[in-house]
N, C-alpha and C. Protein backbone atom coordinates (compact mmCIF):
# COMPACT_ATOMS: atom_id res chain seq x y z
N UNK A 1 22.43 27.92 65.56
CA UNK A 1 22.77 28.33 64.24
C UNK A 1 23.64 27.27 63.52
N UNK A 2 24.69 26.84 64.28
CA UNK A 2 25.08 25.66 63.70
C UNK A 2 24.46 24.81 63.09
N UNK A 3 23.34 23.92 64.04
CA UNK A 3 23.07 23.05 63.51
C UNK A 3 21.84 23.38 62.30
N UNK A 4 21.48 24.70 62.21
CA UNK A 4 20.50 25.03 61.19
C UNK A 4 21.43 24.58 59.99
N UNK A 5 22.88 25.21 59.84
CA UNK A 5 23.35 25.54 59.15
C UNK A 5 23.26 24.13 58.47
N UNK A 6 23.72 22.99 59.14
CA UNK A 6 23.99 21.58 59.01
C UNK A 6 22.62 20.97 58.25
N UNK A 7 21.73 21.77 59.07
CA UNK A 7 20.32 20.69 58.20
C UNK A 7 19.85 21.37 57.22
N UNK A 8 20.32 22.91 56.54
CA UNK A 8 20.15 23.78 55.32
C UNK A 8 21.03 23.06 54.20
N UNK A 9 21.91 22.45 54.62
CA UNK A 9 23.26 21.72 53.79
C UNK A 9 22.98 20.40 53.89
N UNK A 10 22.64 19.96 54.70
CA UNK A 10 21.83 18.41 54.42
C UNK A 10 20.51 18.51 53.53
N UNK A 11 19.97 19.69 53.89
CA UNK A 11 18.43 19.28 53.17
C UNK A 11 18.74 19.26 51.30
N UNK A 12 19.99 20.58 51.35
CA UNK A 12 20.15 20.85 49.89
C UNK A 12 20.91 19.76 48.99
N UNK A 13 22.11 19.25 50.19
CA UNK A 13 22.73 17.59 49.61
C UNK A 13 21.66 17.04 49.36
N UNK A 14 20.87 16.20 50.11
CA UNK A 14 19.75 15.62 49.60
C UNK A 14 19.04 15.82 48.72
N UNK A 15 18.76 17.34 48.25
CA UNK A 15 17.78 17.50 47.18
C UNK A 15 18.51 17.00 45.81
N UNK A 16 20.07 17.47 46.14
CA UNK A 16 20.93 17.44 44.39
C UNK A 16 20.61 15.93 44.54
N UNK A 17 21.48 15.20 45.12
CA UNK A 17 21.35 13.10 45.05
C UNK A 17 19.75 13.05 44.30
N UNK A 18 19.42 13.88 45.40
CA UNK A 18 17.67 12.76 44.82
C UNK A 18 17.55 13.56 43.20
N UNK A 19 17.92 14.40 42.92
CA UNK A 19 17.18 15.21 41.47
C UNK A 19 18.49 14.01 40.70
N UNK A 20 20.15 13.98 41.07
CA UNK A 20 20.97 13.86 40.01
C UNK A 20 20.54 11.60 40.06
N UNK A 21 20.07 11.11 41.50
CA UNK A 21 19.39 9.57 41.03
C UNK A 21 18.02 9.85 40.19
N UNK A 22 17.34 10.84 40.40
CA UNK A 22 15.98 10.40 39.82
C UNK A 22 16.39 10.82 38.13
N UNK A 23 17.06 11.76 37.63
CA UNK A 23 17.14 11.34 36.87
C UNK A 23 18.03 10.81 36.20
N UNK A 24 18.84 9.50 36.93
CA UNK A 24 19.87 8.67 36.18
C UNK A 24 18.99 7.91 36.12
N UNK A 25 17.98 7.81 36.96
CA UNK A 25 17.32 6.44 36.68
C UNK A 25 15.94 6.69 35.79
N UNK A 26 15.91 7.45 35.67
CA UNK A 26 14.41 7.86 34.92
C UNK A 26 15.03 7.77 33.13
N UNK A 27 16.43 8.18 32.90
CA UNK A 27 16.74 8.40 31.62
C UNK A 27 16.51 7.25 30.54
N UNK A 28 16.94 5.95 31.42
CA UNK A 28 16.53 4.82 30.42
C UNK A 28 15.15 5.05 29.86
N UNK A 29 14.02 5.49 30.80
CA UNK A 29 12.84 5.04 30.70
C UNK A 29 12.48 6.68 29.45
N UNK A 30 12.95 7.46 29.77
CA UNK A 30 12.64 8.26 28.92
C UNK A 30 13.38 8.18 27.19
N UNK A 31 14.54 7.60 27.12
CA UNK A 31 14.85 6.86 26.02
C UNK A 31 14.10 5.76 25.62
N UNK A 32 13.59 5.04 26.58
CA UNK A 32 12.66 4.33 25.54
C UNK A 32 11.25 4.80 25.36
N UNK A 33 11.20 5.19 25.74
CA UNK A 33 9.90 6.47 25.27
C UNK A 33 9.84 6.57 23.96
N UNK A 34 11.39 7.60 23.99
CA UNK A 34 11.59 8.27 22.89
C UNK A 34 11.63 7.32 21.45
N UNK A 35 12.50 6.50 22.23
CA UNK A 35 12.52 5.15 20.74
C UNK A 35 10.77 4.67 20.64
N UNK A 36 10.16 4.46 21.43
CA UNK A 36 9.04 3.82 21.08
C UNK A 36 7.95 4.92 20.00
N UNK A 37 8.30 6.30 20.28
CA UNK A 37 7.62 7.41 19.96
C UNK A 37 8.04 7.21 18.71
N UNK A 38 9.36 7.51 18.21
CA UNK A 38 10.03 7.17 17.10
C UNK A 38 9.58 5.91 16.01
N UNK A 39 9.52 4.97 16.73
CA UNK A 39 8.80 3.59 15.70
C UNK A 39 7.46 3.65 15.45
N UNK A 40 6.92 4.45 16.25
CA UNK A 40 5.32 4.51 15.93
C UNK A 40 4.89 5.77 14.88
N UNK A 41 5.79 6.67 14.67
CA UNK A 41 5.76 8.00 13.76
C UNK A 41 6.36 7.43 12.80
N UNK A 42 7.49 6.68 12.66
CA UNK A 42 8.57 6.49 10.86
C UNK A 42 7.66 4.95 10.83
N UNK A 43 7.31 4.57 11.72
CA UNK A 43 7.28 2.72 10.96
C UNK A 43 8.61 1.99 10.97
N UNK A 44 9.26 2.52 11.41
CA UNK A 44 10.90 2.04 10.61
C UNK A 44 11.25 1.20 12.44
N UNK A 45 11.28 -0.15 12.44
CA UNK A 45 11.41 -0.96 14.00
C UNK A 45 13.13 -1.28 14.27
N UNK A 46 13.94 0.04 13.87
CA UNK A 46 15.18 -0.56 13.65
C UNK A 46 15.85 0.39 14.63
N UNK A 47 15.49 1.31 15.49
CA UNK A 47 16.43 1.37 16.90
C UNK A 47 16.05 0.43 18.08
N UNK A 48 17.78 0.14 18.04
CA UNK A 48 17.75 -0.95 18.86
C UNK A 48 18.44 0.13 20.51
N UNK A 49 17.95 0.06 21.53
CA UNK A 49 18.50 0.48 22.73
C UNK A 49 19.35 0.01 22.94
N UNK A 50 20.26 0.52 24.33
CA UNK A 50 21.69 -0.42 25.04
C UNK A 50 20.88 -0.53 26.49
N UNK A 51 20.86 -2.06 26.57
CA UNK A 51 20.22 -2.65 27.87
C UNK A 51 21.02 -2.06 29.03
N UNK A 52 21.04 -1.51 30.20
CA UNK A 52 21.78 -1.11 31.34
C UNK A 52 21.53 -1.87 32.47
N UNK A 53 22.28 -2.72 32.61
CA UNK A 53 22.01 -3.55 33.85
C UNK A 53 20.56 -4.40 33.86
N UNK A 54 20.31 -5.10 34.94
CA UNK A 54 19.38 -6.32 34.94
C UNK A 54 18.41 -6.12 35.56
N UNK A 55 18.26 -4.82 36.07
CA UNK A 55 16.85 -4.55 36.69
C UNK A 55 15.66 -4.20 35.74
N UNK A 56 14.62 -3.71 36.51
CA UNK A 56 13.27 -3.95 35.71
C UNK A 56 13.45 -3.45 34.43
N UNK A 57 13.94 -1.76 34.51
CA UNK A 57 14.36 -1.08 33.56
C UNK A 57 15.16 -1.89 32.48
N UNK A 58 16.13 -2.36 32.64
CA UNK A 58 16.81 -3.37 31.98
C UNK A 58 16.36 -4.18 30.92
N UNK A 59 15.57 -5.38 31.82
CA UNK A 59 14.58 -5.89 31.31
C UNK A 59 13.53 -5.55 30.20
N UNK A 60 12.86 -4.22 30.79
CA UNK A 60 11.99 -3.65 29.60
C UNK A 60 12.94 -2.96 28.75
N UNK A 61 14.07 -2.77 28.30
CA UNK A 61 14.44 -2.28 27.30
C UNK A 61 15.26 -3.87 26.84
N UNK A 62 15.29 -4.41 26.89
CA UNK A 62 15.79 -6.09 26.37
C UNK A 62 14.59 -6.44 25.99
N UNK A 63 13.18 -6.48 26.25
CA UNK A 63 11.73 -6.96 25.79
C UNK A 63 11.77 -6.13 24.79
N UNK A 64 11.72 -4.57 24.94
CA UNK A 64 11.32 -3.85 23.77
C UNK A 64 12.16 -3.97 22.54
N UNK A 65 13.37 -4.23 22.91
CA UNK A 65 14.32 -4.25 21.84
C UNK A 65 13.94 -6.02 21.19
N UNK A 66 13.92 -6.69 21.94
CA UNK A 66 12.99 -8.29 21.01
C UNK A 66 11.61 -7.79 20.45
N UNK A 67 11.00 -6.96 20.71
CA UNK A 67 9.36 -6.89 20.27
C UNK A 67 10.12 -6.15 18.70
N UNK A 68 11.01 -5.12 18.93
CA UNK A 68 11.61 -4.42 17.48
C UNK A 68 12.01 -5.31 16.70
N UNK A 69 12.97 -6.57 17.04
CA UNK A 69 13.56 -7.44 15.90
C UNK A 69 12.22 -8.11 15.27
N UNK A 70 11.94 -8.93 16.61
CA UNK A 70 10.51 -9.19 16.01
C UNK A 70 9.25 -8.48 14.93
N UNK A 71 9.39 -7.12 15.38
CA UNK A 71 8.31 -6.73 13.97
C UNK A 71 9.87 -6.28 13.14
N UNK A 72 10.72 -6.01 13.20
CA UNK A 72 11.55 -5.90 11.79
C UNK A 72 11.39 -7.45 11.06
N UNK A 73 11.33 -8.21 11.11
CA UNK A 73 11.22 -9.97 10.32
C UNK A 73 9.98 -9.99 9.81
N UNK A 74 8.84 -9.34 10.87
CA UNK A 74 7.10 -9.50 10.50
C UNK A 74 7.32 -8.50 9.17
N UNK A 75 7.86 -7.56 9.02
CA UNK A 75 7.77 -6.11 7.98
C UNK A 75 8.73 -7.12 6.82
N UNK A 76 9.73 -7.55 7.12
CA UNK A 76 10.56 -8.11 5.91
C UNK A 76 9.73 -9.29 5.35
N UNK A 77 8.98 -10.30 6.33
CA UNK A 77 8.60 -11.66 5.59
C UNK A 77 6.82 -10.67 5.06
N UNK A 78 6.36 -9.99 5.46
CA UNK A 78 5.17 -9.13 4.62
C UNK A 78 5.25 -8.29 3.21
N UNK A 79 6.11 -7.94 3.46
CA UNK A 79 7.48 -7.34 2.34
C UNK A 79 7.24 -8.36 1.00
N UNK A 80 7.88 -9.16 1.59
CA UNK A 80 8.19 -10.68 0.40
C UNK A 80 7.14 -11.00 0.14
N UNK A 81 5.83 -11.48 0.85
CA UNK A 81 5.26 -11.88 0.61
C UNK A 81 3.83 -10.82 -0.43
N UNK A 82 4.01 -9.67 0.01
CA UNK A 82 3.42 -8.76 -1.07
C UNK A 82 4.22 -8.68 -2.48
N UNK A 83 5.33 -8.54 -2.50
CA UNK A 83 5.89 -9.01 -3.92
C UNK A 83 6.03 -10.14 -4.63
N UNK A 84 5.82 -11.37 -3.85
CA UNK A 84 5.01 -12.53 -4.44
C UNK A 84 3.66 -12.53 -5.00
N UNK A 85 3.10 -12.03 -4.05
CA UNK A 85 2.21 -12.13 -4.51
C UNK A 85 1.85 -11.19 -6.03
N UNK A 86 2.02 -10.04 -5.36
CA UNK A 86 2.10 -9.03 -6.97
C UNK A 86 2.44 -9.64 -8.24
N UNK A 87 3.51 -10.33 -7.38
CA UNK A 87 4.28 -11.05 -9.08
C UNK A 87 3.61 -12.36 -9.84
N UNK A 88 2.52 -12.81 -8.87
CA UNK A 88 1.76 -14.11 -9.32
C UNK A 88 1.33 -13.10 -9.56
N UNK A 89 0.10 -12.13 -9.26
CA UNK A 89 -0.95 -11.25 -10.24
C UNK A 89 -0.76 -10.84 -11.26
N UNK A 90 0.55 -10.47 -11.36
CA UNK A 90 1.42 -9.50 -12.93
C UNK A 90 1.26 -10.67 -13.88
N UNK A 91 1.61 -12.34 -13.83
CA UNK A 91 1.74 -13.09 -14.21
C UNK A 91 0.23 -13.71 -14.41
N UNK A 92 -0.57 -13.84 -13.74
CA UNK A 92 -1.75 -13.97 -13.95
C UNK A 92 -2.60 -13.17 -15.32
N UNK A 93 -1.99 -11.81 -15.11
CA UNK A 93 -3.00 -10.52 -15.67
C UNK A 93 -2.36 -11.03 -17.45
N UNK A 94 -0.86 -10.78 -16.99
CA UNK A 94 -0.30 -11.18 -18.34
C UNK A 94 -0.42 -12.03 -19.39
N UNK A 95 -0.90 -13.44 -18.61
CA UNK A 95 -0.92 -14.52 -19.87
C UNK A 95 -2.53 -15.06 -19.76
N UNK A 96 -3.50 -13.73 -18.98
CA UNK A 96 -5.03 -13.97 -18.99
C UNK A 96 -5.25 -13.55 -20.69
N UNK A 97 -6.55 -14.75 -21.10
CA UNK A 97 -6.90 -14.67 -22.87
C UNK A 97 -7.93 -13.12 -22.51
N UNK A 98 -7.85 -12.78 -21.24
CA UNK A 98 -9.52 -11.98 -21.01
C UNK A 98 -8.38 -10.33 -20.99
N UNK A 99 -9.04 -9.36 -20.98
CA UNK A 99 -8.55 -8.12 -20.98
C UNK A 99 -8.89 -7.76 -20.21
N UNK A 100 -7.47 -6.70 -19.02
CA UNK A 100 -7.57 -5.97 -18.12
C UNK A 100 -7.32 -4.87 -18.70
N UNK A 101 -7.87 -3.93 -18.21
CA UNK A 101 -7.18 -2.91 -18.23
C UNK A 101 -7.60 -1.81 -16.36
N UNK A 102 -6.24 -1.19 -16.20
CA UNK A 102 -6.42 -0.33 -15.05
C UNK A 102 -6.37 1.05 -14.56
N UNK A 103 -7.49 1.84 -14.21
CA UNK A 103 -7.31 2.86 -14.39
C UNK A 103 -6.58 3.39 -12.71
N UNK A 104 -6.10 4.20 -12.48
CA UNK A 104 -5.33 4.89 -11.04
C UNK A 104 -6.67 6.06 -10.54
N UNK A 105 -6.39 6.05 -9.26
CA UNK A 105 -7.33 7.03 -8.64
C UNK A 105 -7.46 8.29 -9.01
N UNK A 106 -6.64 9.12 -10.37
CA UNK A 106 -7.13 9.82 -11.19
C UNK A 106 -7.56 9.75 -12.02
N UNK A 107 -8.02 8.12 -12.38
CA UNK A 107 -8.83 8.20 -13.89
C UNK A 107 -7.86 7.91 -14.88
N UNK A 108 -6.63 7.95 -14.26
CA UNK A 108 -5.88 7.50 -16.30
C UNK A 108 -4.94 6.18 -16.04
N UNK A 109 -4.88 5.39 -17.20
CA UNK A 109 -4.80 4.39 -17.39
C UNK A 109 -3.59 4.06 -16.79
N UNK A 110 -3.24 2.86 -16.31
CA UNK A 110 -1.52 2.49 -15.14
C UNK A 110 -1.39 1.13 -15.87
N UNK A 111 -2.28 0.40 -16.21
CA UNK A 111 -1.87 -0.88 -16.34
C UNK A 111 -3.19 -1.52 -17.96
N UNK A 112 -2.40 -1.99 -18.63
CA UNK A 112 -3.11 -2.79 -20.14
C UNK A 112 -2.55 -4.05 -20.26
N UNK A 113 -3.04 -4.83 -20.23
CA UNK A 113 -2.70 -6.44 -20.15
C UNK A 113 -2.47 -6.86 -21.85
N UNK A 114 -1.61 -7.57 -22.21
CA UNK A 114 -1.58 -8.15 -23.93
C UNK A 114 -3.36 -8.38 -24.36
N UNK A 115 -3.55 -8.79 -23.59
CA UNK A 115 -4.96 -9.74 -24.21
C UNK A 115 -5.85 -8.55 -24.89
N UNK A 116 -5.92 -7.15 -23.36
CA UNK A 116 -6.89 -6.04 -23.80
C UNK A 116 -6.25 -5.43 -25.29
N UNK A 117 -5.01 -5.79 -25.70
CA UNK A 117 -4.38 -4.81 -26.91
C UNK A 117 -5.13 -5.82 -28.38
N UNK A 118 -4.96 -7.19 -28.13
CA UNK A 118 -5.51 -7.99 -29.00
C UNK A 118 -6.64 -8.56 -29.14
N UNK A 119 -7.48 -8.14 -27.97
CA UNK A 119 -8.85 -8.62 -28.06
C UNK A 119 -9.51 -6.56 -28.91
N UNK A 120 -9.02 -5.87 -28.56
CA UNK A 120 -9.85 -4.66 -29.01
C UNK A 120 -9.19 -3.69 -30.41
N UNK A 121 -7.51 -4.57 -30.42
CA UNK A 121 -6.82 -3.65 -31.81
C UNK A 121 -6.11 -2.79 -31.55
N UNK A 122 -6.02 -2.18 -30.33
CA UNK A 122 -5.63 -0.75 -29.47
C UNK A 122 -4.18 -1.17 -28.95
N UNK A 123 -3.29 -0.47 -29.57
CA UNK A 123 -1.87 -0.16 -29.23
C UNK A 123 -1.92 0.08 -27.29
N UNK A 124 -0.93 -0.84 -27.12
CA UNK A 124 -0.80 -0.33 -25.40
C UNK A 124 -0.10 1.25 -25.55
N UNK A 125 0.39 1.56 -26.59
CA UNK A 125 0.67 3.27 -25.86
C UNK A 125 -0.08 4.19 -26.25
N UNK A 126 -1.22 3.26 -27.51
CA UNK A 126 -2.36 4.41 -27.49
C UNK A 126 -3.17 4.78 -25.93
N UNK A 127 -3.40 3.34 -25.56
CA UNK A 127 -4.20 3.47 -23.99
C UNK A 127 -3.78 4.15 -22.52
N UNK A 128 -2.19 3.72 -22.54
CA UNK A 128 -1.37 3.73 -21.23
C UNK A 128 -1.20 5.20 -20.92
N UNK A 129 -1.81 5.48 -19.97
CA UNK A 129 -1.21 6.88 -19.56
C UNK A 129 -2.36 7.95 -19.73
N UNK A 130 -3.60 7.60 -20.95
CA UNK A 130 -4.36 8.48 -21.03
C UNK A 130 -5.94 8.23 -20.21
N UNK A 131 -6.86 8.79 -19.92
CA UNK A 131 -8.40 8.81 -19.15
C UNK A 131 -9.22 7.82 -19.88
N UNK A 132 -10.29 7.44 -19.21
CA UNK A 132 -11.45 6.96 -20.33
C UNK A 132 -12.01 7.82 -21.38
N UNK A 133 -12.38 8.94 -21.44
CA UNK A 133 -12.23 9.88 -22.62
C UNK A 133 -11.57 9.63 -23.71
N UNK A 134 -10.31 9.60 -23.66
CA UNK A 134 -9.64 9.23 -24.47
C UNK A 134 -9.83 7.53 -25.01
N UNK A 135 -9.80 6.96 -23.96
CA UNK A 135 -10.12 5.38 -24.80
C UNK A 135 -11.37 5.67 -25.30
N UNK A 136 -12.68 6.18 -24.32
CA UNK A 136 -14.31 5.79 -25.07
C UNK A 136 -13.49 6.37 -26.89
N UNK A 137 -13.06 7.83 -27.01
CA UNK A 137 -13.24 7.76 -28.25
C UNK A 137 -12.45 7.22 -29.36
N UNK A 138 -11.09 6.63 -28.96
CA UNK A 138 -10.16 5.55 -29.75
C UNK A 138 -11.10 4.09 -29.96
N UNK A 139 -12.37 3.81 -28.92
CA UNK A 139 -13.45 2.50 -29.01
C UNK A 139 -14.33 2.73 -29.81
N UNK A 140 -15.15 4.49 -29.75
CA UNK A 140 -15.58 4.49 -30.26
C UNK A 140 -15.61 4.93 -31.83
N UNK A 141 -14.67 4.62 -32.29
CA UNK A 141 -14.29 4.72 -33.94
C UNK A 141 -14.47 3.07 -34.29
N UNK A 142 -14.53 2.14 -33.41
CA UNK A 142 -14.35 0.59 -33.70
C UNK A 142 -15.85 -0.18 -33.84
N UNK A 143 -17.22 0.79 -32.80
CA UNK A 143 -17.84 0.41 -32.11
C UNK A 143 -18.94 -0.35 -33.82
N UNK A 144 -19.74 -1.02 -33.34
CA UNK A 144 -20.71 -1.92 -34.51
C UNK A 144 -21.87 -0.86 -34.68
N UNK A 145 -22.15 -0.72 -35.53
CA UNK A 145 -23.24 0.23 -36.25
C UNK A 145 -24.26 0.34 -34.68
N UNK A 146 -24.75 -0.71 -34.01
CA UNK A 146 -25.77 -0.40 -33.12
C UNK A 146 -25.67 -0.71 -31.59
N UNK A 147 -24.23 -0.76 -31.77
CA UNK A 147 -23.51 -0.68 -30.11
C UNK A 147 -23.29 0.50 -29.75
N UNK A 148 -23.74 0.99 -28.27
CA UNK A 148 -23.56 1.79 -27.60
C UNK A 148 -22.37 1.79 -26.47
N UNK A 149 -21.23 2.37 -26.45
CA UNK A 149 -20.43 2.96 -25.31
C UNK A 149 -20.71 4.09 -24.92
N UNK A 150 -21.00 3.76 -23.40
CA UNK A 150 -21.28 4.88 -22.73
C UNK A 150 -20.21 6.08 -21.94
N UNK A 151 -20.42 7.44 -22.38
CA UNK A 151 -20.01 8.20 -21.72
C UNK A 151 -19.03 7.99 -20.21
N UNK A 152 -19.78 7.17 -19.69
CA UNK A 152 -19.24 6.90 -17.90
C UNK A 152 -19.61 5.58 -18.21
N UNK A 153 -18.52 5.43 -17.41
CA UNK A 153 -18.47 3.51 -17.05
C UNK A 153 -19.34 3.23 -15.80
N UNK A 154 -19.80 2.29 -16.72
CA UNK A 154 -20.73 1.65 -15.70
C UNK A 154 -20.50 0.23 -14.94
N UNK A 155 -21.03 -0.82 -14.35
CA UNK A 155 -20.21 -1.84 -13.52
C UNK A 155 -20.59 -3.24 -14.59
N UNK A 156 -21.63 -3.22 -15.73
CA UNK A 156 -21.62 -4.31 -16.61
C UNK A 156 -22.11 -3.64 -17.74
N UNK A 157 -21.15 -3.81 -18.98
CA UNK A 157 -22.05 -3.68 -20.72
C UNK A 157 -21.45 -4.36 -20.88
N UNK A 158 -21.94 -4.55 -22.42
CA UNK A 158 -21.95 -5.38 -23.40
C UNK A 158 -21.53 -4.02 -24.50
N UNK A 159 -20.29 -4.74 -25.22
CA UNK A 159 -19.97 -3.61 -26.59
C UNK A 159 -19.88 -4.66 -27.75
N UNK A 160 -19.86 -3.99 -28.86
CA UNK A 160 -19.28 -4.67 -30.02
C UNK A 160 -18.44 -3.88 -30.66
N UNK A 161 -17.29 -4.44 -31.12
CA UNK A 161 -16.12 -3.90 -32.09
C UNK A 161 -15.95 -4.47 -32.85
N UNK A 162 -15.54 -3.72 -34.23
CA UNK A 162 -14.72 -4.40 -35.12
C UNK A 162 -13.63 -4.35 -35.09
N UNK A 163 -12.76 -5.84 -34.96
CA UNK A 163 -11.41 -6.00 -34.33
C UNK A 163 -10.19 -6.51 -35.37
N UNK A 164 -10.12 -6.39 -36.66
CA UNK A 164 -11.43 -5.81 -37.71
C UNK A 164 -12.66 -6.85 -37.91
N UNK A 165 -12.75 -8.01 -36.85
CA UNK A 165 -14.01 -8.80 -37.22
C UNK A 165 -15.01 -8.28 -35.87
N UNK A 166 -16.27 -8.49 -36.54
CA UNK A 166 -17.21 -8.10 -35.17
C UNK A 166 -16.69 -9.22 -33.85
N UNK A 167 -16.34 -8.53 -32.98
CA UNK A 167 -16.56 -9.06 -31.54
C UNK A 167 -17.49 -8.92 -30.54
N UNK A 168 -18.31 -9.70 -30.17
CA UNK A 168 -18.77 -8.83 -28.48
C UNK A 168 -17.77 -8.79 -27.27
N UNK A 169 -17.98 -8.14 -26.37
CA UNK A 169 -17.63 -7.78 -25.45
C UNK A 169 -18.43 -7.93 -24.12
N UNK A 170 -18.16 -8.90 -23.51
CA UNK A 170 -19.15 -8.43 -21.78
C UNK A 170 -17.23 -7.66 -20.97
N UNK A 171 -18.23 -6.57 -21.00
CA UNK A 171 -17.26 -5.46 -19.93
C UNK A 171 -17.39 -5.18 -18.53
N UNK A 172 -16.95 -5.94 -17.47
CA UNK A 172 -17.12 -5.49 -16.08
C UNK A 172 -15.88 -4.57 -15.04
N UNK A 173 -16.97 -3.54 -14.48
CA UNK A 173 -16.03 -2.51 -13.45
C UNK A 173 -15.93 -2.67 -12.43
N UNK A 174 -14.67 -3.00 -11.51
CA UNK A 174 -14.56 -3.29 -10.49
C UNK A 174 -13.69 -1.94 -9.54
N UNK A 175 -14.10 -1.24 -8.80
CA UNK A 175 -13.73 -0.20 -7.94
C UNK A 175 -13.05 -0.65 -6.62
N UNK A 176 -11.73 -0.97 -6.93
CA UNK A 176 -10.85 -1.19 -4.97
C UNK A 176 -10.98 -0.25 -3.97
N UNK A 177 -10.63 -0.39 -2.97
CA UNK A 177 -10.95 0.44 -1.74
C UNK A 177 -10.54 1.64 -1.98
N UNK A 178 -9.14 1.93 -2.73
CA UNK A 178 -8.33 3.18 -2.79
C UNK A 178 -9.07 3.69 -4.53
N UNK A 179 -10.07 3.59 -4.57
CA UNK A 179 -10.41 4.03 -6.14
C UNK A 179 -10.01 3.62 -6.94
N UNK A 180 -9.28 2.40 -7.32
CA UNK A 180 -8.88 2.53 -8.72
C UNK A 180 -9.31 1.26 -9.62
N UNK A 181 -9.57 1.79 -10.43
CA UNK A 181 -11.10 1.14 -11.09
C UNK A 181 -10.42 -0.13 -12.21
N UNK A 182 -10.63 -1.17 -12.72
CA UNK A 182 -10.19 -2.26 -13.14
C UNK A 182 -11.34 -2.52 -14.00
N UNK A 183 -10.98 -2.69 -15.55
CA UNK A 183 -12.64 -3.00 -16.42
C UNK A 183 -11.72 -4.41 -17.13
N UNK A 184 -12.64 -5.52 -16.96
CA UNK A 184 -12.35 -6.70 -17.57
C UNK A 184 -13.05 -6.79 -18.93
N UNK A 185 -12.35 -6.97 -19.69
CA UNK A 185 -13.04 -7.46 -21.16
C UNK A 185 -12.98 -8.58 -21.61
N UNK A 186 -14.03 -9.54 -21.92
CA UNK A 186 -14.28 -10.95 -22.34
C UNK A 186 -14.97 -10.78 -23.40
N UNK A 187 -14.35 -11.69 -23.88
CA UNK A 187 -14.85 -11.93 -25.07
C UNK A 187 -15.78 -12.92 -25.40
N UNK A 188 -17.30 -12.28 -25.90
CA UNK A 188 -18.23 -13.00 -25.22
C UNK A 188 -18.59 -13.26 -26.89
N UNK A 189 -18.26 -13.09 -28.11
CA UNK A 189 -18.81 -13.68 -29.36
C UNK A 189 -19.20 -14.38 -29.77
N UNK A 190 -18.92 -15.97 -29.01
CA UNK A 190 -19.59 -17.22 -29.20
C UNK A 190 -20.68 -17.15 -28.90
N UNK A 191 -20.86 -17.22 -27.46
CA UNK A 191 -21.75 -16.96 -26.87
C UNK A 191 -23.13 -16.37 -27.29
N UNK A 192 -22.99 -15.20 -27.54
CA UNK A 192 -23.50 -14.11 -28.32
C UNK A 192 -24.51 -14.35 -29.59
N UNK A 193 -23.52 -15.71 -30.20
CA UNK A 193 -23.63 -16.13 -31.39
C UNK A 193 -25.09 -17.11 -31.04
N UNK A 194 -24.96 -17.61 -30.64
CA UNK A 194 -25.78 -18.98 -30.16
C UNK A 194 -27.10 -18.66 -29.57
């Protein structure tokens, strides 16, 4: 009976050690779990772990925490470099002689470039903010006795306005991945002419 007693109390010492090491040592690994779970749901690469000692565990939370700085710099220099770029396009769109105009994936207008206000006569706050509906019929009060604007945009016409002088127009629709539709207006009158 004694010695039962001894190996009922050894077996149960042993069980607490092994449950209270397995999980001191398992906790790192389940913190970085958790952080890795975390950066992959927000996007956001900015918890940084506390490295614990130099073993493997260690190690992989010192790698993971360099792979985080590392994509935090990739997200900041992508960052910059999408607002460069935007800002050459804004600058592009702006001092283009040709007319943009942009509609948003509901159909109403987000963006009117100078050129589209002075190549067609049309106030940017008549356009900004409202559908093609609304522009076809602010165009079509302008349109030339035997020019047709169509109902629905199509991906190439040809219009004429009086701007108050006759102009032509070659009009092209361009559709981006996320819907939102971009119609260029050139001014094609010379051309036209000849």
């Amino acid at each position: 009976p004694f010695f039962a007693l001894i190996a009922i109390v050894s077996v149960v010492m042993a069980a607490i050690v092994s449950r209270w090491l397995g999980r001191r040592m398992s906790r790192p690994i389940v913190a970085l779990a958790n952080a890795a779970r975390e950066v992959a749901i927000t996007g956001r690469p900015t918890i940084a772990l506390h490295s614990h000692g130099v073993d493997e565990v260690g190690q992989l939370t010192h790698d993971f925490n360099s792979m985080l700085s590392e994509l935090a710099l990739l997200q900041e220099h992508l960052q910059a470099s999408i607002a460069m770029r935007s800002a050459r396009l804004s600058t592009i769109f702006e001092l283009s002689p040709d007319g943009f105009i942009a509609f948003d994936q509901r159909g109403v207008v987000s963006f009117v470039n100078p050129a589209f206000t002075t190549l067609t006569g049309r106030a940017r706050n008549e356009v900004l903010a409202h559908d093609w509906p609304h522009l076809h019929q602010l165009l079509s009060a302008r349109l030339a006795h035997d020019s047709v604007l169509p109902k629905e945009l199509t991906e190439q016409l040809i219009v004429q306005l009086h701007t108050p002088s006759l102009k032509t127009f070659l009009v092209f629709k361009r559709t981006s991945e996320q819907g939102e539709v971009i119609l260029y207006w050139r001014d094609f009158t010379r051309e036209a002419e000849m």
